[in-house]
Protein backbone atom coordinates (compact mmCIF):
# COMPACT_ATOMS: atom_id res chain seq x y z
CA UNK A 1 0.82 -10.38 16.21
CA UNK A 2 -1.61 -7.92 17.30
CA UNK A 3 -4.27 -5.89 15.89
CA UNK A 4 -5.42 -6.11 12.42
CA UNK A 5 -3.80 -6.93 9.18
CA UNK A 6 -2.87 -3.70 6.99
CA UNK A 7 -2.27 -3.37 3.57
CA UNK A 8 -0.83 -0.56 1.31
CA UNK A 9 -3.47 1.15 -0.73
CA UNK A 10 -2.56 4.09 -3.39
CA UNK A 11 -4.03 5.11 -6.96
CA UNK A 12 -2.05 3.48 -10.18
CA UNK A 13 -0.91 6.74 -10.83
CA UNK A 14 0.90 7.60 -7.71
CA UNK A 15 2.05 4.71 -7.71
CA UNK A 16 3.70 4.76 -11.09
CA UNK A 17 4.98 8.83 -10.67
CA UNK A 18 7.10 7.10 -7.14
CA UNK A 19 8.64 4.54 -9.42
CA UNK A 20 9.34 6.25 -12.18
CA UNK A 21 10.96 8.74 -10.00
CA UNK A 22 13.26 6.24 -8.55
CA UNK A 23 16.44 5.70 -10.26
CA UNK A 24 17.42 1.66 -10.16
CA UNK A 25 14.39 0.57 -8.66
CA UNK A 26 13.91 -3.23 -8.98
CA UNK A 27 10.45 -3.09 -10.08
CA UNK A 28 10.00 -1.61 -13.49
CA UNK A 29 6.54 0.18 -13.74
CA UNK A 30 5.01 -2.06 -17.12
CA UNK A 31 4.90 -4.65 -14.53
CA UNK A 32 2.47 -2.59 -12.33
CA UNK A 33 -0.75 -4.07 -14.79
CA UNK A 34 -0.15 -7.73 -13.47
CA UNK A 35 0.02 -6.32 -10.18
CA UNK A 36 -3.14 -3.98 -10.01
CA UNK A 37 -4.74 -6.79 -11.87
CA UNK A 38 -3.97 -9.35 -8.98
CA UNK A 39 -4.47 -7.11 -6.31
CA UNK A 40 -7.51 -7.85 -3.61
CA UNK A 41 -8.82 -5.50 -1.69
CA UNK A 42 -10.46 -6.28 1.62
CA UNK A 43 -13.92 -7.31 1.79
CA UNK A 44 -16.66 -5.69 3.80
CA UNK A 45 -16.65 -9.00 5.97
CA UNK A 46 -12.96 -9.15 6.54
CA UNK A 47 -11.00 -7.27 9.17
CA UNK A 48 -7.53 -5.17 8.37
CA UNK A 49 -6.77 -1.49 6.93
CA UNK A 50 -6.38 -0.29 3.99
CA UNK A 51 -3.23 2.23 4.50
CA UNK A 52 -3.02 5.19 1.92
CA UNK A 53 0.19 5.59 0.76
CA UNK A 54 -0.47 9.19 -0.35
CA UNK A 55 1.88 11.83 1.77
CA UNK A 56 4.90 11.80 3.11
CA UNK A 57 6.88 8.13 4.18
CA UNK A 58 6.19 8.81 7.65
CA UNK A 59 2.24 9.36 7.81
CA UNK A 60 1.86 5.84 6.05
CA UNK A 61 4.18 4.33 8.18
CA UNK A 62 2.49 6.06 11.46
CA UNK A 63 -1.28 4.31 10.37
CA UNK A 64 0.13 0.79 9.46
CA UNK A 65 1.82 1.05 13.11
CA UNK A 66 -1.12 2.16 14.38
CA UNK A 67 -3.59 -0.47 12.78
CA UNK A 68 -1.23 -3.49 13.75
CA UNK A 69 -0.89 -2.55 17.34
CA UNK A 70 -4.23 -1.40 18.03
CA UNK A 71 -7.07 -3.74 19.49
């Protein structure tokens, strides 16, 4: 694989208005606490991108392709 490692980044609250929105989504959102408590963020010393997930599908999608394929 090239390029850098990328991971989705987006507030608690975004994150919880998308799934509430979602009818029949698989994760409900009292489970987002264990996940935003488990969650690592890169370090300073480690390489990757953090990849908002604010805005429409496409502009995160366009950045994570972008960090992955760059050099």
């Amino acid at each position: 694989m090239e390029g850098s490692p990328s991971a989705l980044d987006g507030s608690r609250l975004l994150i919880t208005a998308r799934i509430t929105e979602q009818k029949g989504h698989f994760m409900p959102p009292d489970l987002l606490d264990s996940q935003f408590a488990d969650l690592e963020t890169l370090g300073d010393d480690e390489v990757g991108a953090a990849i908002p997930v604010d805005g429409t599908p496409k502009e995160p999608a366009a950045l994570a392709h972008a960090a992955v394929t760059s050099s």
